[in-house]
PDB file of N, CA and C in Angstrom:
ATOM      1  N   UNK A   1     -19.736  32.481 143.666  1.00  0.00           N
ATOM      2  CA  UNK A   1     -20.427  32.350 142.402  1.00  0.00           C
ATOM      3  C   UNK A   1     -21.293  31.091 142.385  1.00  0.00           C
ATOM      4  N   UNK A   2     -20.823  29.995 142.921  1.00  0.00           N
ATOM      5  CA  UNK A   2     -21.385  28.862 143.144  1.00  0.00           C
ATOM      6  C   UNK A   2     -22.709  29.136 143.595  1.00  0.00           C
ATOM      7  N   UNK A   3     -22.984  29.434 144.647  1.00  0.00           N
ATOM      8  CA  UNK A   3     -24.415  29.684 145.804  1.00  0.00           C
ATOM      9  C   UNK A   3     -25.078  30.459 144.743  1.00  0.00           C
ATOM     10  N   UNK A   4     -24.844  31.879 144.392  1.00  0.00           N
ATOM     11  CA  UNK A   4     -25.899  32.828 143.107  1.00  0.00           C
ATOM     12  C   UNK A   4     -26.145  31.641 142.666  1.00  0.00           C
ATOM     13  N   UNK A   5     -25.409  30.933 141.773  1.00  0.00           N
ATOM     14  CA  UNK A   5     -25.900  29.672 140.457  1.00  0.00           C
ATOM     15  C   UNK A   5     -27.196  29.130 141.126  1.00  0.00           C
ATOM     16  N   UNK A   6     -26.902  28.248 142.147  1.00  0.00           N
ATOM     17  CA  UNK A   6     -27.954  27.622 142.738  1.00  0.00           C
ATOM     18  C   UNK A   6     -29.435  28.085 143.380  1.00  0.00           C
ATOM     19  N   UNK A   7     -29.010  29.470 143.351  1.00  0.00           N
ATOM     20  CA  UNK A   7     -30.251  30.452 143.506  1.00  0.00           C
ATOM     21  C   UNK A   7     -31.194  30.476 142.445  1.00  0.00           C
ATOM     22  N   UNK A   8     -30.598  30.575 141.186  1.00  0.00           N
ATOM     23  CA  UNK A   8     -30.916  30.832 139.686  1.00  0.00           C
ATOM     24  C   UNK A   8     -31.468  29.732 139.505  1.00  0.00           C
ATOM     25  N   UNK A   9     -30.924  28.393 139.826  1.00  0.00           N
ATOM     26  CA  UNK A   9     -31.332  27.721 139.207  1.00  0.00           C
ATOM     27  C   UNK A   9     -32.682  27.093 140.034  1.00  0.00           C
ATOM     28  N   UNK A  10     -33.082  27.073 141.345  1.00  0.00           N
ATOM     29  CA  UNK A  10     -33.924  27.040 141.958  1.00  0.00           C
ATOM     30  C   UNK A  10     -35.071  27.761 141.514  1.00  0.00           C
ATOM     31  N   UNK A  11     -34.658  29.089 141.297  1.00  0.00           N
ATOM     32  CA  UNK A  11     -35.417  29.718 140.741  1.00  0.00           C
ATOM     33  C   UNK A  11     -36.163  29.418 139.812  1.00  0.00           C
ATOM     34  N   UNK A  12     -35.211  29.245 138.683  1.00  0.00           N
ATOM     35  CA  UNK A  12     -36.045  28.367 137.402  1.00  0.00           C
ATOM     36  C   UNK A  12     -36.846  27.365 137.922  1.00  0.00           C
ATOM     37  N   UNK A  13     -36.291  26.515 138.970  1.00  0.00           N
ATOM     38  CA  UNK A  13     -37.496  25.116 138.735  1.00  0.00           C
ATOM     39  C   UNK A  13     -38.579  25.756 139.566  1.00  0.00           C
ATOM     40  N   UNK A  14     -38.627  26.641 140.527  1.00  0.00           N
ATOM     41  CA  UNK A  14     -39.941  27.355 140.749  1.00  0.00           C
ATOM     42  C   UNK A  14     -40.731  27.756 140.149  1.00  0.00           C
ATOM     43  N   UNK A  15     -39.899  28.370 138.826  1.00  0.00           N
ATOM     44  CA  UNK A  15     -40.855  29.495 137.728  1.00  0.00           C
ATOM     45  C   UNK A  15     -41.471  27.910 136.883  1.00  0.00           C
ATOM     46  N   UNK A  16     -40.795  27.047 136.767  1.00  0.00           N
ATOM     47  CA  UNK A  16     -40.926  26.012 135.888  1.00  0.00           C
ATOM     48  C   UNK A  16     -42.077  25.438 136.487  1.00  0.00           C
ATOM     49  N   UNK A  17     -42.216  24.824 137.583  1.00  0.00           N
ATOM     50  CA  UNK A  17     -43.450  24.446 138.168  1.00  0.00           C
ATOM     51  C   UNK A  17     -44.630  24.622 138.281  1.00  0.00           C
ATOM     52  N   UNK A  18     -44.672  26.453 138.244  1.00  0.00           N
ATOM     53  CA  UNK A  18     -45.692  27.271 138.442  1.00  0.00           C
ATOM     54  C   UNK A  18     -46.461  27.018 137.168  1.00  0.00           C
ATOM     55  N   UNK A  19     -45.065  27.238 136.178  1.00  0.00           N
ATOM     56  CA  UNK A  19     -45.651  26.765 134.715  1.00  0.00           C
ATOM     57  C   UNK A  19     -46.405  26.032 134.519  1.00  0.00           C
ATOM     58  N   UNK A  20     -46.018  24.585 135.063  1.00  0.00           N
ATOM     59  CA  UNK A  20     -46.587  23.329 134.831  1.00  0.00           C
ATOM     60  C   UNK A  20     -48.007  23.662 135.401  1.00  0.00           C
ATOM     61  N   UNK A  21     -48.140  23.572 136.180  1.00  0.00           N
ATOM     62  CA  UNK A  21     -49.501  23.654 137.395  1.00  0.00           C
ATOM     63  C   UNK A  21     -50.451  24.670 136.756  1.00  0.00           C
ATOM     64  N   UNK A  22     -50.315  26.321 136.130  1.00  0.00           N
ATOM     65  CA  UNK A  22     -50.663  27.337 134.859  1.00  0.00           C
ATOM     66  C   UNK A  22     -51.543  26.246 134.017  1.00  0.00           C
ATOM     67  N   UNK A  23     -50.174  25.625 133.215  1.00  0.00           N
ATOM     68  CA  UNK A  23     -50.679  24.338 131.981  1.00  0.00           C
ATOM     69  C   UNK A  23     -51.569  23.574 132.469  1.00  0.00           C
ATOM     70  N   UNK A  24     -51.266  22.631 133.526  1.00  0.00           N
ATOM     71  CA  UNK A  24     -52.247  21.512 134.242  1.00  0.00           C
ATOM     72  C   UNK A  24     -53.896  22.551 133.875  1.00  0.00           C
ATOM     73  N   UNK A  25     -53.743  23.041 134.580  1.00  0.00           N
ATOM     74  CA  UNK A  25     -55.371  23.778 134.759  1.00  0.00           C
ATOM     75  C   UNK A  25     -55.737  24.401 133.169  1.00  0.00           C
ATOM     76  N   UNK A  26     -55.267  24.858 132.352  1.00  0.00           N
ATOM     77  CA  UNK A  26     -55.298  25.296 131.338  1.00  0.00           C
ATOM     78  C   UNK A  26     -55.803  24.053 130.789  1.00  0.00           C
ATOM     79  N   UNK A  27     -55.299  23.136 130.706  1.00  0.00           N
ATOM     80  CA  UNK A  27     -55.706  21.756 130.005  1.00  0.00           C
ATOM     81  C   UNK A  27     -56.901  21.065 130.770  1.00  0.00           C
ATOM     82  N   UNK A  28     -57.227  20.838 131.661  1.00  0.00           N
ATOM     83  CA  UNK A  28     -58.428  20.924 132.241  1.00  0.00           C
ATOM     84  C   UNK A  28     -59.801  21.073 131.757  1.00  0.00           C
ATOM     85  N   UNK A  29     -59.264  22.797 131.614  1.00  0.00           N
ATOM     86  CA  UNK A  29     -60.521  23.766 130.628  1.00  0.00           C
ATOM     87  C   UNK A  29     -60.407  23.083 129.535  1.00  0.00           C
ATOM     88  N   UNK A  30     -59.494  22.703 128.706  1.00  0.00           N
ATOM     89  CA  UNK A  30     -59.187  22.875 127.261  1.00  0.00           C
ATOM     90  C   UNK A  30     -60.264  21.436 127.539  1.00  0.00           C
ATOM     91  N   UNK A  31     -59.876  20.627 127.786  1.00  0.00           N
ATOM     92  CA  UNK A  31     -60.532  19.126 127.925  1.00  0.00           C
ATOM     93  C   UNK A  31     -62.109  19.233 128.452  1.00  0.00           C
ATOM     94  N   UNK A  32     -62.498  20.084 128.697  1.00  0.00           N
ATOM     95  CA  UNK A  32     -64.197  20.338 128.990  1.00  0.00           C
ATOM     96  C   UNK A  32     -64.499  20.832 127.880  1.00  0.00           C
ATOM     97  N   UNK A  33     -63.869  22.054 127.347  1.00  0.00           N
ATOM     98  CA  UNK A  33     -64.624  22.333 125.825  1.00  0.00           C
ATOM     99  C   UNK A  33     -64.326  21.338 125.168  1.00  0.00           C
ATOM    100  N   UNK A  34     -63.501  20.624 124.687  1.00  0.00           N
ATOM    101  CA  UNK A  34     -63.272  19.494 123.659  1.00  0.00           C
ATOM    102  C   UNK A  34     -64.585  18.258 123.980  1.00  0.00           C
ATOM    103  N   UNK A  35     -64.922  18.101 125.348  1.00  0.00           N
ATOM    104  CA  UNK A  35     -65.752  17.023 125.571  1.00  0.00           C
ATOM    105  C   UNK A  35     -67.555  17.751 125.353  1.00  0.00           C
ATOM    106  N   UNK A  36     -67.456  18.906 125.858  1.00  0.00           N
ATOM    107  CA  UNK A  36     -68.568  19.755 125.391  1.00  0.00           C
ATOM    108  C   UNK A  36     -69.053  19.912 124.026  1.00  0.00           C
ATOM    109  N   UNK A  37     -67.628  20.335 122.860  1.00  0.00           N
ATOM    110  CA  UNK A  37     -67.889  20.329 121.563  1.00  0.00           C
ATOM    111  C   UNK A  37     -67.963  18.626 120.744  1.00  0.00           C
ATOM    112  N   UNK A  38     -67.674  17.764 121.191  1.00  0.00           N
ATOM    113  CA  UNK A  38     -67.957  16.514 120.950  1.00  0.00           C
ATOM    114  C   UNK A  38     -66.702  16.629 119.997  1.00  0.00           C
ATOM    115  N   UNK A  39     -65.476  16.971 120.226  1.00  0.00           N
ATOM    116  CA  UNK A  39     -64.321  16.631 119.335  1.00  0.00           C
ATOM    117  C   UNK A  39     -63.037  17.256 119.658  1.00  0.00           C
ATOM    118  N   UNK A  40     -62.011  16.953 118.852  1.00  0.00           N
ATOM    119  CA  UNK A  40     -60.502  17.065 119.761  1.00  0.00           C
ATOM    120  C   UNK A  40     -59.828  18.341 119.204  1.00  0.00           C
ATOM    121  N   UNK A  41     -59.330  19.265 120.813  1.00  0.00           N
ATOM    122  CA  UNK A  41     -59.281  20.418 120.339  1.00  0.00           C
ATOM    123  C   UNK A  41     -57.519  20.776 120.313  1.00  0.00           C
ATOM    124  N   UNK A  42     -57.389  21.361 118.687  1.00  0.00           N
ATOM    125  CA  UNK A  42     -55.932  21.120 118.645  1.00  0.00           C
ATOM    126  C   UNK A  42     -55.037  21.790 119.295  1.00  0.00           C
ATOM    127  N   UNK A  43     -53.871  21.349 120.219  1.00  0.00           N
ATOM    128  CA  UNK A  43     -53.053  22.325 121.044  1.00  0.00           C
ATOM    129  C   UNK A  43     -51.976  22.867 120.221  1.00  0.00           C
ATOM    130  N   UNK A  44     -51.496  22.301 119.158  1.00  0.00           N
ATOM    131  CA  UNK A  44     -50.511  22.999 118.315  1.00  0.00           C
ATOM    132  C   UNK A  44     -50.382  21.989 117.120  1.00  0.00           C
ATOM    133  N   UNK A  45     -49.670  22.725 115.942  1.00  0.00           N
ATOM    134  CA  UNK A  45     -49.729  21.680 114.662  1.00  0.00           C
ATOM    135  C   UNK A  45     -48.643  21.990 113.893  1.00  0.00           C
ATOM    136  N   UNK A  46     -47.835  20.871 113.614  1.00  0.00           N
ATOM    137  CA  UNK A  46     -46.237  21.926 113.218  1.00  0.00           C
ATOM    138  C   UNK A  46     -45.504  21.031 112.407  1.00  0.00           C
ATOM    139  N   UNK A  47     -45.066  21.373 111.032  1.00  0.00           N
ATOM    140  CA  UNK A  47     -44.579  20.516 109.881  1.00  0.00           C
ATOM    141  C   UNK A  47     -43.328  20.401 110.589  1.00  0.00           C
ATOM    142  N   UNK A  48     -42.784  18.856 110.046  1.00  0.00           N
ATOM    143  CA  UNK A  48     -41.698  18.559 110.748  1.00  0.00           C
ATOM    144  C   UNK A  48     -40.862  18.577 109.251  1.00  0.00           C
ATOM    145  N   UNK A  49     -41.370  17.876 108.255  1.00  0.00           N
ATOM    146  CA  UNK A  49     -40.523  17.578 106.928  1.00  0.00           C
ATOM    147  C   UNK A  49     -41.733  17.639 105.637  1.00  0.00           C
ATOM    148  N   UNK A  50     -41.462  18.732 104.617  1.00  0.00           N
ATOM    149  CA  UNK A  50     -42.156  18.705 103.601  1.00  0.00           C
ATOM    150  C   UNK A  50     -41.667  18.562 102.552  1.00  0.00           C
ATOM    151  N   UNK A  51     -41.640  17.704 101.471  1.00  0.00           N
ATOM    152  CA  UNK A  51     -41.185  18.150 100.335  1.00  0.00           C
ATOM    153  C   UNK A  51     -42.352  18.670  99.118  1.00  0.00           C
ATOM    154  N   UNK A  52     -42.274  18.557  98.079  1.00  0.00           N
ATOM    155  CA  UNK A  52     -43.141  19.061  96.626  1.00  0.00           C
ATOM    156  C   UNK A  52     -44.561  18.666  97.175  1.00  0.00           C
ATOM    157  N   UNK A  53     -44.480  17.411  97.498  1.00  0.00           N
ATOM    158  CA  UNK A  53     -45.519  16.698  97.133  1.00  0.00           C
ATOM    159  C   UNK A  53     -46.444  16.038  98.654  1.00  0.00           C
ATOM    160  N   UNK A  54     -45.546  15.934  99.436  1.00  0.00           N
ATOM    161  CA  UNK A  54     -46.146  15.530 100.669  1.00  0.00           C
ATOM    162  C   UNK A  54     -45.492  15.925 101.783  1.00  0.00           C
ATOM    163  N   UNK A  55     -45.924  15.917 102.926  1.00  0.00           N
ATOM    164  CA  UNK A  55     -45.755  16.480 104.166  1.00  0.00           C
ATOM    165  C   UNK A  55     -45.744  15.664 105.756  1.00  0.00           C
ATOM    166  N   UNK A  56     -45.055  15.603 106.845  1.00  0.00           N
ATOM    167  CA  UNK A  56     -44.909  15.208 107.895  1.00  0.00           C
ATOM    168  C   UNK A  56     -45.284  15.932 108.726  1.00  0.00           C
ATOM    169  N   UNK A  57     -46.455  15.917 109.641  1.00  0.00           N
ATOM    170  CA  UNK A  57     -46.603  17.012 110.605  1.00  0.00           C
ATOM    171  C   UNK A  57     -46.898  16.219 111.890  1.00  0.00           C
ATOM    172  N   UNK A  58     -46.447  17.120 113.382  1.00  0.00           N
ATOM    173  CA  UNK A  58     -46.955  16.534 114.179  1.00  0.00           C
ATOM    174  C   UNK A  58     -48.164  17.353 114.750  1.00  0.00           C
ATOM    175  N   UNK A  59     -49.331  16.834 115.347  1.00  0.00           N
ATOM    176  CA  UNK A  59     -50.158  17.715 115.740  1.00  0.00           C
ATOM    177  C   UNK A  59     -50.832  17.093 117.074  1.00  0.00           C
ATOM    178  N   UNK A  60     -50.920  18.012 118.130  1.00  0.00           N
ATOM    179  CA  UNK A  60     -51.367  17.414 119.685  1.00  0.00           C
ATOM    180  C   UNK A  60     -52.632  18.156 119.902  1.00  0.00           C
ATOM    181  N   UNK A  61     -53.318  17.186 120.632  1.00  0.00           N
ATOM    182  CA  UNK A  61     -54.977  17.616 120.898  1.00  0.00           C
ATOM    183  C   UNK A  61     -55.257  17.073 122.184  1.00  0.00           C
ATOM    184  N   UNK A  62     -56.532  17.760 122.507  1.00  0.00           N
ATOM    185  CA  UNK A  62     -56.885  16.926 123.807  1.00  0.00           C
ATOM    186  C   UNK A  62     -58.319  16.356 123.111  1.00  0.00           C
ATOM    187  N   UNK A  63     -58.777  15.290 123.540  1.00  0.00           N
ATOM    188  CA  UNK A  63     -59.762  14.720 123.079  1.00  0.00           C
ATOM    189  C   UNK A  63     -60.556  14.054 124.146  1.00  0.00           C
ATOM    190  N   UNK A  64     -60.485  14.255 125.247  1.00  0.00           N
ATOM    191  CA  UNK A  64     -61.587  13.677 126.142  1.00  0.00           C
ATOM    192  C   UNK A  64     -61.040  14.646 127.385  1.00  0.00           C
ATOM    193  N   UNK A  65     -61.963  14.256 128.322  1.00  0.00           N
ATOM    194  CA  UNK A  65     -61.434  14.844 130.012  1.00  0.00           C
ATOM    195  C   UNK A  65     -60.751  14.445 130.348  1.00  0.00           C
ATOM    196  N   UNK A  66     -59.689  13.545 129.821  1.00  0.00           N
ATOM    197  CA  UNK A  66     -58.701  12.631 130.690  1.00  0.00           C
ATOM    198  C   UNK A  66     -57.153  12.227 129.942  1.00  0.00           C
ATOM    199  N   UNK A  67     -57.528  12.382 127.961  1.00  0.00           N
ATOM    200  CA  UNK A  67     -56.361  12.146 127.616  1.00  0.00           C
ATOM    201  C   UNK A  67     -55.636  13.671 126.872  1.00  0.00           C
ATOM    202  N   UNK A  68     -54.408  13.456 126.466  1.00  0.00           N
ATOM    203  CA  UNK A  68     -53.656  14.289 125.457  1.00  0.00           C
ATOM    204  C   UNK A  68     -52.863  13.293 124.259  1.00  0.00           C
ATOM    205  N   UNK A  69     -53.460  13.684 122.954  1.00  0.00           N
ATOM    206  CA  UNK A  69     -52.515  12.774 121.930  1.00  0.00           C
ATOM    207  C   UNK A  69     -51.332  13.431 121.528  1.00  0.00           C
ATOM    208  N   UNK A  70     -50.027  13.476 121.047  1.00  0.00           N
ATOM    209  CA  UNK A  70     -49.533  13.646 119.969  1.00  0.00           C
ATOM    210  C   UNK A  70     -49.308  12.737 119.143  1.00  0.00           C
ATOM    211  N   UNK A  71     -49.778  13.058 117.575  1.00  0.00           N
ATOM    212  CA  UNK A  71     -49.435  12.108 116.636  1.00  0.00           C
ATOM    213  C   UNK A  71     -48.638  12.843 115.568  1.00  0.00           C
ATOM    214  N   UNK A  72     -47.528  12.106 114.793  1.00  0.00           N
ATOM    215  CA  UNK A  72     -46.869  12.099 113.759  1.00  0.00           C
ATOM    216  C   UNK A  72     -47.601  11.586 112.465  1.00  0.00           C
ATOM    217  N   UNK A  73     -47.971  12.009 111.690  1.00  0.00           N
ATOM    218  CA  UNK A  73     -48.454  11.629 110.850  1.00  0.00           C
ATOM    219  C   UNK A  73     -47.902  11.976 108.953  1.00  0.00           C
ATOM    220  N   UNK A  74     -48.453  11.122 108.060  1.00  0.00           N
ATOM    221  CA  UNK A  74     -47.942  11.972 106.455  1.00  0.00           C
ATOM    222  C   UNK A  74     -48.961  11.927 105.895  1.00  0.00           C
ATOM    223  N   UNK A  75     -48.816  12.823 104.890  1.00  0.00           N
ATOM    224  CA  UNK A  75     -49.918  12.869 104.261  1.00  0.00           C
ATOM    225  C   UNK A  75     -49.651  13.958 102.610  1.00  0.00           C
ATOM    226  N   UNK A  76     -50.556  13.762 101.753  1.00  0.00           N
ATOM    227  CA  UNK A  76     -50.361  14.029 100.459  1.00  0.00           C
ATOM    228  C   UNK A  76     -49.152  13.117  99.524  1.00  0.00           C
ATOM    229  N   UNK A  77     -49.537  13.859  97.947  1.00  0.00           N
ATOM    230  CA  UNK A  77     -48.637  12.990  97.216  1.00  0.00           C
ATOM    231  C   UNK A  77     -49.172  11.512  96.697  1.00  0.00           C
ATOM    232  N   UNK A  78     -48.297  10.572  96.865  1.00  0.00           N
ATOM    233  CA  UNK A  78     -49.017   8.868  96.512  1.00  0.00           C
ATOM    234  C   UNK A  78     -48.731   8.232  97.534  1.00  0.00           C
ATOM    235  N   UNK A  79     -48.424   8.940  98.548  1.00  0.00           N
ATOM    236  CA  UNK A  79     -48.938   8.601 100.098  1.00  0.00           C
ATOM    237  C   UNK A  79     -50.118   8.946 100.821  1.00  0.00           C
ATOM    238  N   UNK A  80     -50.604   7.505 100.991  1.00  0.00           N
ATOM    239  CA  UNK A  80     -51.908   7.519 101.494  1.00  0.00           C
ATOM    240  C   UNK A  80     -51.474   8.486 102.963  1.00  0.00           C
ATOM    241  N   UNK A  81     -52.458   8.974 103.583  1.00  0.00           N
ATOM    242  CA  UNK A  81     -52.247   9.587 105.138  1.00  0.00           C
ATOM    243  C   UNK A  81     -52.156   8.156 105.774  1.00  0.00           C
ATOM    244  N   UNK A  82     -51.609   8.022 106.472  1.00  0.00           N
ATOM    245  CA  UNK A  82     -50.904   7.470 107.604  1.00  0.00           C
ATOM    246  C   UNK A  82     -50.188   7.953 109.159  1.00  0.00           C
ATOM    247  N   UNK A  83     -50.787   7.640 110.297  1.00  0.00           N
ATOM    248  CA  UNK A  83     -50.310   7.897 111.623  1.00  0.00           C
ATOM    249  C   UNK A  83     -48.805   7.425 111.644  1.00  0.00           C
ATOM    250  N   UNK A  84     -47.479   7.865 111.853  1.00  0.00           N
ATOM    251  CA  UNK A  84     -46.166   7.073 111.981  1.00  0.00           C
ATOM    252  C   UNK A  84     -46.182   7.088 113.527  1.00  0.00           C
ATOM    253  N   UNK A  85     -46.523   7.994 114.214  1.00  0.00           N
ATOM    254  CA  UNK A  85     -46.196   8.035 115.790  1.00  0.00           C
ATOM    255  C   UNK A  85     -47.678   8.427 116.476  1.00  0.00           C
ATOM    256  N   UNK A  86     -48.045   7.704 118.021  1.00  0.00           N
ATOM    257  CA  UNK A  86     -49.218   8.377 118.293  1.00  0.00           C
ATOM    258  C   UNK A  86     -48.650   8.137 120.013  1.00  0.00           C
ATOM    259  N   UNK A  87     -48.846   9.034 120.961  1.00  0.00           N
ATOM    260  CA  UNK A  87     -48.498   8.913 122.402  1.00  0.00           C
ATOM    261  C   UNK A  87     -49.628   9.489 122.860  1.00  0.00           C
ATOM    262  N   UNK A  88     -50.036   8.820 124.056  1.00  0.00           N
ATOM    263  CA  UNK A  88     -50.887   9.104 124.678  1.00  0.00           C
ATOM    264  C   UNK A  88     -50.242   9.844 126.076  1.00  0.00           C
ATOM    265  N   UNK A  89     -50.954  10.641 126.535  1.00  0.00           N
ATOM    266  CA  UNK A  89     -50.752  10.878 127.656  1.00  0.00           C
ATOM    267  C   UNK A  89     -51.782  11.663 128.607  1.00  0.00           C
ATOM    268  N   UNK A  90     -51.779  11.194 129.985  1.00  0.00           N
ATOM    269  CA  UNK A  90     -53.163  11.560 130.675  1.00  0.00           C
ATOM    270  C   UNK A  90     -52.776  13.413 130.910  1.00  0.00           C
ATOM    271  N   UNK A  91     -53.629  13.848 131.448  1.00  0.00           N
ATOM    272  CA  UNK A  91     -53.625  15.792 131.669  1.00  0.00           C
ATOM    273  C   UNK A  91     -52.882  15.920 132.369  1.00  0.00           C
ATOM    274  N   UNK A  92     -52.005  15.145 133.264  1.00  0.00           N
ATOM    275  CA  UNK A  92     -51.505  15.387 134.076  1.00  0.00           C
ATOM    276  C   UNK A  92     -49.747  15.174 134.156  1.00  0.00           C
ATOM    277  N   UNK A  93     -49.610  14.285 133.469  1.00  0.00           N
ATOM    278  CA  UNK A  93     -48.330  13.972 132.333  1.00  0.00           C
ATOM    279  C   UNK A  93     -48.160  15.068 131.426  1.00  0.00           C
ATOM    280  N   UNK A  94     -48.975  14.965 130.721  1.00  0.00           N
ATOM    281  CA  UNK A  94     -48.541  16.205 129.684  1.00  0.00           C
ATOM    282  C   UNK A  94     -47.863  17.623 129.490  1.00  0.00           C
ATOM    283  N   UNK A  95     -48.151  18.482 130.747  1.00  0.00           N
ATOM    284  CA  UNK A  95     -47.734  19.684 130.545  1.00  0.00           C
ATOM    285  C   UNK A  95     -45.891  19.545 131.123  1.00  0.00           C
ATOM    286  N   UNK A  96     -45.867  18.263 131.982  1.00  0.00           N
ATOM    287  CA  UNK A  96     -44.480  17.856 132.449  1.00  0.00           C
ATOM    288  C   UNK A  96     -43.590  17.525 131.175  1.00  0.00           C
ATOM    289  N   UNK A  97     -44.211  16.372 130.277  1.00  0.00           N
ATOM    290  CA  UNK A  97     -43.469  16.352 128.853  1.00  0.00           C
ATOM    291  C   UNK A  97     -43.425  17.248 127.849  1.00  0.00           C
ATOM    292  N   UNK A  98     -44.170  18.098 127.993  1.00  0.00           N
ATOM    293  CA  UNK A  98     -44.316  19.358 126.987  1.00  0.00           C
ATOM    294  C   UNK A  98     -42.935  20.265 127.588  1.00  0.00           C
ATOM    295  N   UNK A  99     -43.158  20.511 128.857  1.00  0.00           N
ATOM    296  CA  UNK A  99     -41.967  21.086 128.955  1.00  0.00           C
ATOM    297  C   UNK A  99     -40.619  20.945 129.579  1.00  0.00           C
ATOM    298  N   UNK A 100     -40.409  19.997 129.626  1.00  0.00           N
ATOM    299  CA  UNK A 100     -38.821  18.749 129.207  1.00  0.00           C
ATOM    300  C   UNK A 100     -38.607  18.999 127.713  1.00  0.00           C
ATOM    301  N   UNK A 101     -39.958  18.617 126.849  1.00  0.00           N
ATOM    302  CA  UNK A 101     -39.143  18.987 125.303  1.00  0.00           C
ATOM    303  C   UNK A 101     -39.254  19.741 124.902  1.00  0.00           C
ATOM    304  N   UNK A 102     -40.441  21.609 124.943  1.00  0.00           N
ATOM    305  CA  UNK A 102     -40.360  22.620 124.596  1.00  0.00           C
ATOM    306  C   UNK A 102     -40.904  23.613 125.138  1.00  0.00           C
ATOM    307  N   UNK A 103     -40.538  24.506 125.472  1.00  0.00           N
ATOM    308  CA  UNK A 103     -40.914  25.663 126.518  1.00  0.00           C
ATOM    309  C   UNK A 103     -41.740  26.237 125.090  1.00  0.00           C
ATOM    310  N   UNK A 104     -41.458  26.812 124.261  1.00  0.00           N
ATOM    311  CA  UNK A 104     -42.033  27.467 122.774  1.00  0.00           C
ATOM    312  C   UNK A 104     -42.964  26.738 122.659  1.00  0.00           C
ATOM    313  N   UNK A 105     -43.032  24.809 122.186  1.00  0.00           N
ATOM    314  CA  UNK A 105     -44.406  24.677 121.912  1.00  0.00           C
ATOM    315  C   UNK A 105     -45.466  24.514 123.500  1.00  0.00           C
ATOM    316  N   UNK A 106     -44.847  24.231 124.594  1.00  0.00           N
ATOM    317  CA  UNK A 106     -46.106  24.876 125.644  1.00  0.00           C
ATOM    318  C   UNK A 106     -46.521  25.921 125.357  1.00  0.00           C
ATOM    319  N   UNK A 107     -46.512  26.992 125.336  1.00  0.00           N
ATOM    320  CA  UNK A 107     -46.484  28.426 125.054  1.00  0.00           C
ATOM    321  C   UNK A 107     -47.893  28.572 124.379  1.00  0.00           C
ATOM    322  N   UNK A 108     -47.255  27.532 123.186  1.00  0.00           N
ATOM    323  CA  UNK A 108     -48.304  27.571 121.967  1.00  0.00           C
ATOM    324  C   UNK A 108     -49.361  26.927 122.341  1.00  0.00           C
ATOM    325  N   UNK A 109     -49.807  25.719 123.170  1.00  0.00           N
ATOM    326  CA  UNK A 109     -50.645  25.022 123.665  1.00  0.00           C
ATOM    327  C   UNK A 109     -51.747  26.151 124.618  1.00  0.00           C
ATOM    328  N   UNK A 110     -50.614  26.919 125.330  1.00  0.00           N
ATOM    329  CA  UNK A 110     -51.260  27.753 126.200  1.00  0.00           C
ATOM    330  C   UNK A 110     -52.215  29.019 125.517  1.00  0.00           C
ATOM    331  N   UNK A 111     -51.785  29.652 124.155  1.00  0.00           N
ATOM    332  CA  UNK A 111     -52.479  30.467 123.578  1.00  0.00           C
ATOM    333  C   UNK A 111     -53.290  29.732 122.594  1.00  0.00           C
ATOM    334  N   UNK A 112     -53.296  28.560 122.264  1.00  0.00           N
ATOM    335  CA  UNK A 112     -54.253  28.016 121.760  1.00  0.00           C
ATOM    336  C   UNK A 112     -55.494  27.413 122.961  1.00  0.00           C
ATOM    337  N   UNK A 113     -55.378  27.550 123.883  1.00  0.00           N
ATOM    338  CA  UNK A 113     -56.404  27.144 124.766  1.00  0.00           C
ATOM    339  C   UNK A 113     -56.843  28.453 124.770  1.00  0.00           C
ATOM    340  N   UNK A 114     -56.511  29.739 125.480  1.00  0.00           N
ATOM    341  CA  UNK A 114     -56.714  30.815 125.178  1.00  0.00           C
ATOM    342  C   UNK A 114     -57.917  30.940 124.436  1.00  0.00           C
ATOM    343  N   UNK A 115     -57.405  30.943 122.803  1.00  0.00           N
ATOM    344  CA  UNK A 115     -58.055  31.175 121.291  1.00  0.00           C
ATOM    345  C   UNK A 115     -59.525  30.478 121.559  1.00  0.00           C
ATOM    346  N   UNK A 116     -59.369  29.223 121.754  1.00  0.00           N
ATOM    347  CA  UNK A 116     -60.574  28.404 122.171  1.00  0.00           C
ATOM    348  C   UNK A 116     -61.517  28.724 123.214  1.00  0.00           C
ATOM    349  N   UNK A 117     -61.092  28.949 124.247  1.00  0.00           N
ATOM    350  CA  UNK A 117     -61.644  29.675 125.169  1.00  0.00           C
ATOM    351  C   UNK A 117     -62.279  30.472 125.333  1.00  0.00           C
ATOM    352  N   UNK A 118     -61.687  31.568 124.426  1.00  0.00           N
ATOM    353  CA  UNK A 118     -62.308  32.801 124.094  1.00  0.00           C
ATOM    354  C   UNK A 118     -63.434  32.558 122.915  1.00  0.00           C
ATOM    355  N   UNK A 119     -63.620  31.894 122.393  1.00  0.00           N
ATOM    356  CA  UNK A 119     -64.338  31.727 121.166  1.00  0.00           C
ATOM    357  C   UNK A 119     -65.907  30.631 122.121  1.00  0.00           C
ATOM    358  N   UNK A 120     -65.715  29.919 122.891  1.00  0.00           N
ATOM    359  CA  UNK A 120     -66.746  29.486 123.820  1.00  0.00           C
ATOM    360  C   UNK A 120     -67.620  30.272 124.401  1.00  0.00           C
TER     361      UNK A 120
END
């Protein structure tokens, strides 16, 4: 049972890689239209905490040929908008931290390049 496991799990980091390298190039493109359209094109945008009146969202973009942001930000209510979190990371970092913390929001990055793509 041991040896199958280690098959499986090889497996995964193969399928996982392929992933990454998919993303790498996907972001690439995404980062030529964003530098083409003269602005930052969003890879996903997703409320973290809302109440009545105001809202927490994080939202990741690529904005040049070279970087990826995610920022945390609030906004509405008698809160001015404000950035709480901002990470940078180059094209090549990114699709590695995207998927360490979410296979679902890569996914989403990937059909939002897509969307964009197709609309170019």
């Amino acid at each position: 049972m041991t040896s199958k496991q280690v098959t499986v799990d090889e497996r995964q980091v193969t399928l996982d890689d392929w992933f990454v390298e998919i993303f790498k190039e996907k972001l690439r493109q995404a980062s030529a239209i964003a530098s083409r359209m003269g602005k930052p094109l969003v890879l996903y945008r997703r409320t973290l905490e809302e109440s009545e009146y105001a809202s927490e969202e994080e939202l990741a973009t690529v904005v040049s040929e070279r970087f990826a942001i995610v920022q945390v930000y609030i906004q509405g209510g008698f809160i001015p908008p404000s950035v709480q979190q901002q990470r940078v990371f180059s094209l090549e970092e990114f699709p590695v931290w995207m998927m360490k913390r979410s296979r679902e929001l890569s996914i989403c990055c990937l059909e939002a390049i897509d969307e964009q793509s197709s609309i170019q």
